[in-house]
Protein backbone atom coordinates (compact mmCIF):
# COMPACT_ATOMS: atom_id res chain seq x y z
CA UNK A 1 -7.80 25.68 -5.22
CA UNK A 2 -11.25 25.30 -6.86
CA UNK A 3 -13.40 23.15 -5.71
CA UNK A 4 -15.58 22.95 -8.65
CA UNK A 5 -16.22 19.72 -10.35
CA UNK A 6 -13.65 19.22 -12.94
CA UNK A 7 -13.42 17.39 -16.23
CA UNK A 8 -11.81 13.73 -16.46
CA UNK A 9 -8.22 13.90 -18.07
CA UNK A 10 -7.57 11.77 -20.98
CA UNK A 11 -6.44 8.25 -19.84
CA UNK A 12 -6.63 4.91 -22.16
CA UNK A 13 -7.91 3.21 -18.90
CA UNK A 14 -11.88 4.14 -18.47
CA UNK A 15 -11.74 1.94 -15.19
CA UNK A 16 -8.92 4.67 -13.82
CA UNK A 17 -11.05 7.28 -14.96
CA UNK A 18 -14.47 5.69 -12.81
CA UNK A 19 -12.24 5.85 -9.54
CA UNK A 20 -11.13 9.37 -10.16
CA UNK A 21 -14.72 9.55 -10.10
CA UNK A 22 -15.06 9.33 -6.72
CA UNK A 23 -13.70 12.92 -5.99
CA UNK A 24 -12.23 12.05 -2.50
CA UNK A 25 -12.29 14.89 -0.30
CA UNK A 26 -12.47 16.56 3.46
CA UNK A 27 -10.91 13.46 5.47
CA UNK A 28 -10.83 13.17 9.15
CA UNK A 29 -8.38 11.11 11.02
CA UNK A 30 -8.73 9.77 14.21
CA UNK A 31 -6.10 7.89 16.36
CA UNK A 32 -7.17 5.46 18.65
CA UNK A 33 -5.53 3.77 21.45
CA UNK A 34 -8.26 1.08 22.89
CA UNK A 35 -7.76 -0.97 26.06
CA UNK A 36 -9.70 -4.57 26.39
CA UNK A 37 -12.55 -4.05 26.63
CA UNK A 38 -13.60 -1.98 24.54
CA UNK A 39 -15.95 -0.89 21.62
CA UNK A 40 -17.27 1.60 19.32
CA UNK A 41 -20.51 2.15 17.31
CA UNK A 42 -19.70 3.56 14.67
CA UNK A 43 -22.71 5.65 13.30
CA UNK A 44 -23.32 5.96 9.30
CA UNK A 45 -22.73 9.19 7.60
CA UNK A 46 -24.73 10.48 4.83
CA UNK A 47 -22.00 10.79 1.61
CA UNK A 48 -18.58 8.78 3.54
CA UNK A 49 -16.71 5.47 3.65
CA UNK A 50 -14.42 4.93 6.64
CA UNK A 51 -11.46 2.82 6.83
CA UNK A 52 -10.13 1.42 10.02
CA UNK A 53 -6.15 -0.07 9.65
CA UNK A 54 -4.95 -2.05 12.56
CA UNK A 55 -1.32 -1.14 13.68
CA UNK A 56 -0.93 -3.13 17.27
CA UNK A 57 -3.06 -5.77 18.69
CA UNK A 58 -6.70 -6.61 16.99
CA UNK A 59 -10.34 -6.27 17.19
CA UNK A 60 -13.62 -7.53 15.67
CA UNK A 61 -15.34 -5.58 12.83
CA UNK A 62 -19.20 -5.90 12.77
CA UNK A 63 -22.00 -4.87 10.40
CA UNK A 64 -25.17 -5.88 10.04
CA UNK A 65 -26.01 -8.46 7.68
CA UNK A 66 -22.61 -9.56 7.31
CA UNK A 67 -20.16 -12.50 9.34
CA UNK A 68 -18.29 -10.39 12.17
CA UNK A 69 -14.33 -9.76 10.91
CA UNK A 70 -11.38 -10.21 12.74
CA UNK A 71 -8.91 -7.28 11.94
CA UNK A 72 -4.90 -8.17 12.96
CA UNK A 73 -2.37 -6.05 13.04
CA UNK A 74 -1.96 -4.39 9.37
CA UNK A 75 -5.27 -5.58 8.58
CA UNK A 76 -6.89 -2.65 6.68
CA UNK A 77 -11.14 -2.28 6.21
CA UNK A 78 -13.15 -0.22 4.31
CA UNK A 79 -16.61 0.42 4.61
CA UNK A 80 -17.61 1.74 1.46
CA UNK A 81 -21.09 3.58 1.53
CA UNK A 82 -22.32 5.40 4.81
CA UNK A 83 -23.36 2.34 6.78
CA UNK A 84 -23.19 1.89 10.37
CA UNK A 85 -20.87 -0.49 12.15
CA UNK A 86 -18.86 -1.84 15.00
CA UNK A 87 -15.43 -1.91 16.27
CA UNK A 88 -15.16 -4.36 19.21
CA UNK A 89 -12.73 -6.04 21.59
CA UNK A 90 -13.98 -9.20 21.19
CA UNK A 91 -17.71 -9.82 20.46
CA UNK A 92 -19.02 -10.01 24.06
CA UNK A 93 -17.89 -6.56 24.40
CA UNK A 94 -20.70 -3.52 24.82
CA UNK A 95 -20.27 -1.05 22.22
CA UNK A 96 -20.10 2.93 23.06
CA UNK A 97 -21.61 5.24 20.72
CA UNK A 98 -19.08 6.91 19.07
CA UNK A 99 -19.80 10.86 19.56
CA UNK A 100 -20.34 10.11 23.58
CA UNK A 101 -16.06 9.11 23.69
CA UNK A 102 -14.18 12.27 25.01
CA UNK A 103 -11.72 12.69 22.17
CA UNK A 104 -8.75 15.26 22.01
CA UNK A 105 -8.63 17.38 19.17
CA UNK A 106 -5.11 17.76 17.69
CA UNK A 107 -6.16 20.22 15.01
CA UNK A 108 -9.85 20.26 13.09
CA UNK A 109 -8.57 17.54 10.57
CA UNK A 110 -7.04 15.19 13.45
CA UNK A 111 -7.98 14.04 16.86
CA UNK A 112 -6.87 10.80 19.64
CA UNK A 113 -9.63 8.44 20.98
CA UNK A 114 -8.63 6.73 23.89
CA UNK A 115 -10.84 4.35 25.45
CA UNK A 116 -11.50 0.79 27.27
CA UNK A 117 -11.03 -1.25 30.66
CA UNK A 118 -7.62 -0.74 30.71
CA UNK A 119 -6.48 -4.27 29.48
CA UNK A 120 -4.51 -5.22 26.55
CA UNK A 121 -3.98 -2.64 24.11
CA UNK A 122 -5.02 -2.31 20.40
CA UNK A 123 -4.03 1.08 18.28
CA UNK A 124 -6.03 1.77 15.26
CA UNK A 125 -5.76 4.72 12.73
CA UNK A 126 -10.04 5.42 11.46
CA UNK A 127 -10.58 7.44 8.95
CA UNK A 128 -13.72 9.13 7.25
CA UNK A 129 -13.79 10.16 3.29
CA UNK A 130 -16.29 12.21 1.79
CA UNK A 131 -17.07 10.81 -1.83
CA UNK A 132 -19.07 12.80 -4.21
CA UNK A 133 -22.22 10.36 -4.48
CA UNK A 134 -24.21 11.62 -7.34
CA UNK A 135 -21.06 11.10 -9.48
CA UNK A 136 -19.38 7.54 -8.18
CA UNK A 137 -23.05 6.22 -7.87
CA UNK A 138 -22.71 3.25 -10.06
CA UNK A 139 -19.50 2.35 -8.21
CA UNK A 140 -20.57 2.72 -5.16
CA UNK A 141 -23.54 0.87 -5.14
CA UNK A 142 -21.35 -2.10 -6.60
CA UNK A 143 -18.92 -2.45 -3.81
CA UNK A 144 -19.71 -4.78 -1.18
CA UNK A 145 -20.37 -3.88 2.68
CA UNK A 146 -16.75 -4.49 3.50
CA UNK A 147 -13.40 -4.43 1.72
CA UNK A 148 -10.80 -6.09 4.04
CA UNK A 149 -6.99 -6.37 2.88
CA UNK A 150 -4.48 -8.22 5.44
CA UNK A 151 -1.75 -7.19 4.34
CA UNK A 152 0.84 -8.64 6.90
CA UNK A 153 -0.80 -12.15 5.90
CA UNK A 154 -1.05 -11.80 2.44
CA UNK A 155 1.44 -10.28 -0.35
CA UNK A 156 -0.76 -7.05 -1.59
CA UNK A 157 2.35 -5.33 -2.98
CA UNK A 158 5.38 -3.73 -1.49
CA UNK A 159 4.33 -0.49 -1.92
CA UNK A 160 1.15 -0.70 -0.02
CA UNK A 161 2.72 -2.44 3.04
CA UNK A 162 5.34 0.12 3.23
CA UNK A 163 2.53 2.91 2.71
CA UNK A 164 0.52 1.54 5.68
CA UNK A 165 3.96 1.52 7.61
CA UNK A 166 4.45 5.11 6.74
CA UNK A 167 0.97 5.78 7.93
CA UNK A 168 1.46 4.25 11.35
CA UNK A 169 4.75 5.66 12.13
CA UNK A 170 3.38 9.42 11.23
CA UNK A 171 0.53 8.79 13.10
CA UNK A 172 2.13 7.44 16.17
CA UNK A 173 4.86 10.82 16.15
CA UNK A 174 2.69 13.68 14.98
CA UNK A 175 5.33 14.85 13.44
CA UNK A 176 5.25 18.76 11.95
CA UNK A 177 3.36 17.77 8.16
CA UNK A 178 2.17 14.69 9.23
CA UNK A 179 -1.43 15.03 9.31
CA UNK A 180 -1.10 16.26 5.64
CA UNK A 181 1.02 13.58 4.75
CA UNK A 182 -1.66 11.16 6.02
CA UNK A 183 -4.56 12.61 4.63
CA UNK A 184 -2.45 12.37 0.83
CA UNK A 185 -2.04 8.71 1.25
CA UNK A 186 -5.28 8.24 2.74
CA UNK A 187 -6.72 9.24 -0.57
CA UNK A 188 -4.39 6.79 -2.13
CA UNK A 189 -5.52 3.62 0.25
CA UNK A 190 -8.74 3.81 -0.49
CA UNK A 191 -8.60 4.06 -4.61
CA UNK A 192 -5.65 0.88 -3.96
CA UNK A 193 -8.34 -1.34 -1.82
CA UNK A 194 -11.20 -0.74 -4.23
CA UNK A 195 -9.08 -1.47 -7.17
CA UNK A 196 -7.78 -4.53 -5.38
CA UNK A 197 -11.38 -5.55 -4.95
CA UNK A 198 -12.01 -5.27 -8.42
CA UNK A 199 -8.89 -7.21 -9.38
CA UNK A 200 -10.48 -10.05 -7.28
CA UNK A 201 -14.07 -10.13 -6.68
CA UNK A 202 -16.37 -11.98 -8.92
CA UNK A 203 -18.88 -9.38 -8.68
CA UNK A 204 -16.69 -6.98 -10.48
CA UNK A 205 -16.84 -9.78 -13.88
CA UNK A 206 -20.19 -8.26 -14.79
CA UNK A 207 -22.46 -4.68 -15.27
CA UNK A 208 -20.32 -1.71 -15.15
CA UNK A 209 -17.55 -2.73 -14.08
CA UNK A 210 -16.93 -5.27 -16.61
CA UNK A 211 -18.08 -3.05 -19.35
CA UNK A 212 -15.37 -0.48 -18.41
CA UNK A 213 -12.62 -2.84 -19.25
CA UNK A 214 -14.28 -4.36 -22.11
CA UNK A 215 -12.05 -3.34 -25.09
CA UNK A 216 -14.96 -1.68 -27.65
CA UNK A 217 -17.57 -0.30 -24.72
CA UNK A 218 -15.03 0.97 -22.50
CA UNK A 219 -13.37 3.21 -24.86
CA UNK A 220 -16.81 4.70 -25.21
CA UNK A 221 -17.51 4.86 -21.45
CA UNK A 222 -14.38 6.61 -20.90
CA UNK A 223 -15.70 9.28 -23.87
CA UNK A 224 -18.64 10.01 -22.38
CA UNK A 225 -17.03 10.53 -18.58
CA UNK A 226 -14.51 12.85 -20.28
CA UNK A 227 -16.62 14.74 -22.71
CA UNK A 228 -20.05 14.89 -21.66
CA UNK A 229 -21.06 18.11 -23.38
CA UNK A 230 -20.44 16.71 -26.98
CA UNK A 231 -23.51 15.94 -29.18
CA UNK A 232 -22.99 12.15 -28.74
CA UNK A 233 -24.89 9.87 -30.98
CA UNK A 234 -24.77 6.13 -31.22
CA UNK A 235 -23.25 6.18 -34.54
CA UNK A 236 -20.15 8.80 -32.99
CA UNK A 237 -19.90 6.17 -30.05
CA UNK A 238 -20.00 3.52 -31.50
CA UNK A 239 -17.01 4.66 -33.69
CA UNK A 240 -14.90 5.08 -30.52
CA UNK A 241 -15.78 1.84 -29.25
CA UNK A 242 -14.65 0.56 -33.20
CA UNK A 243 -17.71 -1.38 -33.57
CA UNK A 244 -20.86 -1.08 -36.26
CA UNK A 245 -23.89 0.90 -34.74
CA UNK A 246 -26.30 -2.20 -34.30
CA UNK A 247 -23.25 -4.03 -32.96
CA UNK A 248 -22.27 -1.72 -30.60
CA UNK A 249 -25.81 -0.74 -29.30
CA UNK A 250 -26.55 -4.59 -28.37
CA UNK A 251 -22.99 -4.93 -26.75
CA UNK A 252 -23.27 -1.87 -24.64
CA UNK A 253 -26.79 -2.53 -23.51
CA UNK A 254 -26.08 -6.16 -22.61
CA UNK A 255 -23.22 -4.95 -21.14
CA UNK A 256 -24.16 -1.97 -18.64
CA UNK A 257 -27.63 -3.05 -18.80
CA UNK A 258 -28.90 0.08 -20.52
CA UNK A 259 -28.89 1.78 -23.49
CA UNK A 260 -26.17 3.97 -24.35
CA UNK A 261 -28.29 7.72 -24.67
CA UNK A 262 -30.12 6.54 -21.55
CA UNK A 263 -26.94 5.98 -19.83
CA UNK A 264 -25.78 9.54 -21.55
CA UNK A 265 -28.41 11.16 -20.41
CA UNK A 266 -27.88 9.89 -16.41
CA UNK A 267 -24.17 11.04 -16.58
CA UNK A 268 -24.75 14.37 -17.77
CA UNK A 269 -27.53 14.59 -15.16
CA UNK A 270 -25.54 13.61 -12.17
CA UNK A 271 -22.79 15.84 -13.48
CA UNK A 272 -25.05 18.84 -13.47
CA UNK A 273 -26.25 17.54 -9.90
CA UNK A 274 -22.53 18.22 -8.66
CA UNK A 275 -22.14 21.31 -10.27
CA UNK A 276 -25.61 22.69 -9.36
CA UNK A 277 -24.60 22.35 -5.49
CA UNK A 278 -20.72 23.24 -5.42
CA UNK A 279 -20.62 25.81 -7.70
CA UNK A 280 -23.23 28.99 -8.51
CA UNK A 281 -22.80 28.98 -12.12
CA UNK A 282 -26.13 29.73 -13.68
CA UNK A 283 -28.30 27.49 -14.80
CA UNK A 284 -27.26 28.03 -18.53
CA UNK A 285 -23.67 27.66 -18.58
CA UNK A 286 -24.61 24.07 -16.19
CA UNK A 287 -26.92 22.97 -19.14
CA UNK A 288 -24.22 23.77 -21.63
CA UNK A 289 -21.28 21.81 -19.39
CA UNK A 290 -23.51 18.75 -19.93
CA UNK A 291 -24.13 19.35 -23.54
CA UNK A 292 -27.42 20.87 -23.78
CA UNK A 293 -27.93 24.01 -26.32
CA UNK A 294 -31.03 24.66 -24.37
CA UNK A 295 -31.79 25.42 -20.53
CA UNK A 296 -35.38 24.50 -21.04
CA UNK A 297 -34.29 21.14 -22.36
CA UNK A 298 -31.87 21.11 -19.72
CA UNK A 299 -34.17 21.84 -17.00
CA UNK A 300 -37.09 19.15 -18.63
CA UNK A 301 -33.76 16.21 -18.74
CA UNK A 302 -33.41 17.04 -15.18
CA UNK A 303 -36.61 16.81 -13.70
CA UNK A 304 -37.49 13.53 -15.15
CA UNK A 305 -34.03 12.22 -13.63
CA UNK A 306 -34.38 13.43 -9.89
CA UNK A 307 -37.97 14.68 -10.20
CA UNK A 308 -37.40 18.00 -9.11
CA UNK A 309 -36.35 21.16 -11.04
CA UNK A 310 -32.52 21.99 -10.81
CA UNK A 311 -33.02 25.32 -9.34
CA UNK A 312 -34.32 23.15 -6.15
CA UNK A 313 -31.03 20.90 -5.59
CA UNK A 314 -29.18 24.32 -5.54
CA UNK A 315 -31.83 26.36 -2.88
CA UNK A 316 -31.67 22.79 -0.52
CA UNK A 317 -28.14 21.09 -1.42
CA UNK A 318 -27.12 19.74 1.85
CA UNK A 319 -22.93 19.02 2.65
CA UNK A 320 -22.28 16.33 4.93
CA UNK A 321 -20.98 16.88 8.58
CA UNK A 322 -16.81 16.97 7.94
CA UNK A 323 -17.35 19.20 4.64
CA UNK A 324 -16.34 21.87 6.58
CA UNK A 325 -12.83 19.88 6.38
CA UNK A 326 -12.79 19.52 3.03
């Protein structure tokens, strides 16, 4: 299959459209089976969010700047952007970096961690996600250090307890198929505990976020992620958002806290950023993908967004370390 950025499908739900956004891709699982005491430092890495779901005993989860967390069984954490953390015992307990644990390596998608003093005994199921960041920037950056469900505690929907279930039980057999069957759901956890986050946190009531379920600006936010190449003007936009043009232009900048062509104009770019380092299209046929008739204007847009020229981000575009898994 090609792994070249794609075009948004049609949806009447822009914020469904912003998670597709985040292109999840090229997961690595690891099983752990951790003995008290124990613990992990988790190093950050550049372009991923990790998860960590508890599914026997418990352990601490701490990051800086933030309370430590205690994780039960079934609790389920995700650490959004590529930020360093640890995974402790309890919170006396010295922390082992984690590329200095022996692990063994199931297949080049899967491997078992097992590790501590030999006391009680605590499995977790840790997972790292490559996200395109160019494109889910303005998510991203929203999300808070930690998203924590506890989902043993709490009632976060049948489905999801019986998916984490599902998750520990393949995990725990290695059954033939089940490292693909994790890595499907594992895709599916982490768009389910952002959109639970959203559902939830305060944070989400304003910016972005809120403008994407607004019922005039997200209509035209989901236009613009969909069809990026068309000659958009405010007047067009503001007739899919149903509003006047003065109307609509206040709304949407008080709203996303820009105007609407500047916010254009950043889409298309980061769109062409993606394209420019997974595919080798030419310049031209980039430039007309984000709707510009000329590569010179294309390459001008550009430059003023990231400050280099686009032929640049394609000589030194850099992958992160488990793209090779993707």
């Amino acid at each position: 299959m090609s792994d070249a950025p794609r075009t948004l499908p049609p949806s009447v739900d822009p914020l469904a459209e912003a998670l597709h956004l985040l292109r999840l891709k090229g997961a690595l699982f690891c099983r752990s089976e951790l003995t008290t005491p124990w613990g992990i430092d988790m190093p950050p890495i550049e372009d991923c969010m990790m998860f960590h779901l508890v599914t026997a005993g418990r352990c601490w989860l701490e990051i800086e700047g933030d309370e430590p967390r205690l994780l039960q069984q079934g609790s389920l954490a995700l650490v959004p952007r590529d930020t360093g953390h640890r995974l402790v015992s309890d919170l006396k307990a010295k922390a082992e970096p984690l590329f200095e644990i022996p692990v063994e390596r199931i297949s080049e998608r899967y491997e078992i961690l097992r590790h501590g003093g030999g006391g009680d005994l605590a499995h977790l199921i840790c997972v790292v996600v490559r996200y395109d960041r160019v494109a889910a920037e303005h998510l991203i950056t929203l999300l808070p250090n930690v998203i924590q469900i506890d989902t043993w505690d709490e009632d976060a929907g049948g489905w999801l307890r019986d998916t984490l279930r599902f998750i520990s039980r393949e995990a725990k057999e290695l059954s033939p198929g089940g490292e693909t069957v994790i890595t499907r759901l594992a895709d599916v956890l982490v768009i389910q505990m952002i959109r639970s986050w959203i559902d939830s946190a305060p944070q989400a009531n304003s910016g972005w976020l809120s403008a994407l379920r607004d019922e005039h600006v997200g209509p035209a936010l989901g236009a613009i992620h969909r069809e990026p190449e068309r000659q958009w003007t405010v007047e067009s936009l503001a007739r899919e958002a149903g509003m006047s043009r003065s109307a609509f232009s206040a709304r949407f900048t008080q709203l996303v806290g820009e105007t609407a062509l500047h916010f254009l104009t950043q889409w298309r770019m980061r769109l062409a950023h993606t394209r420019l380092r997974e595919t080798s299209e030419p310049l031209s046929i980039v430039a007309e993908r984000v709707g510009y008739e000329s590569e010179a204007a294309f390459c001008r847009a550009f430059k003023r967004v990231f400050g280099v020229p686009p032929g640049s981000v394609r000589r030194n575009g850099t992958r992160s370390p488990i793209a090779a898994a993707s």
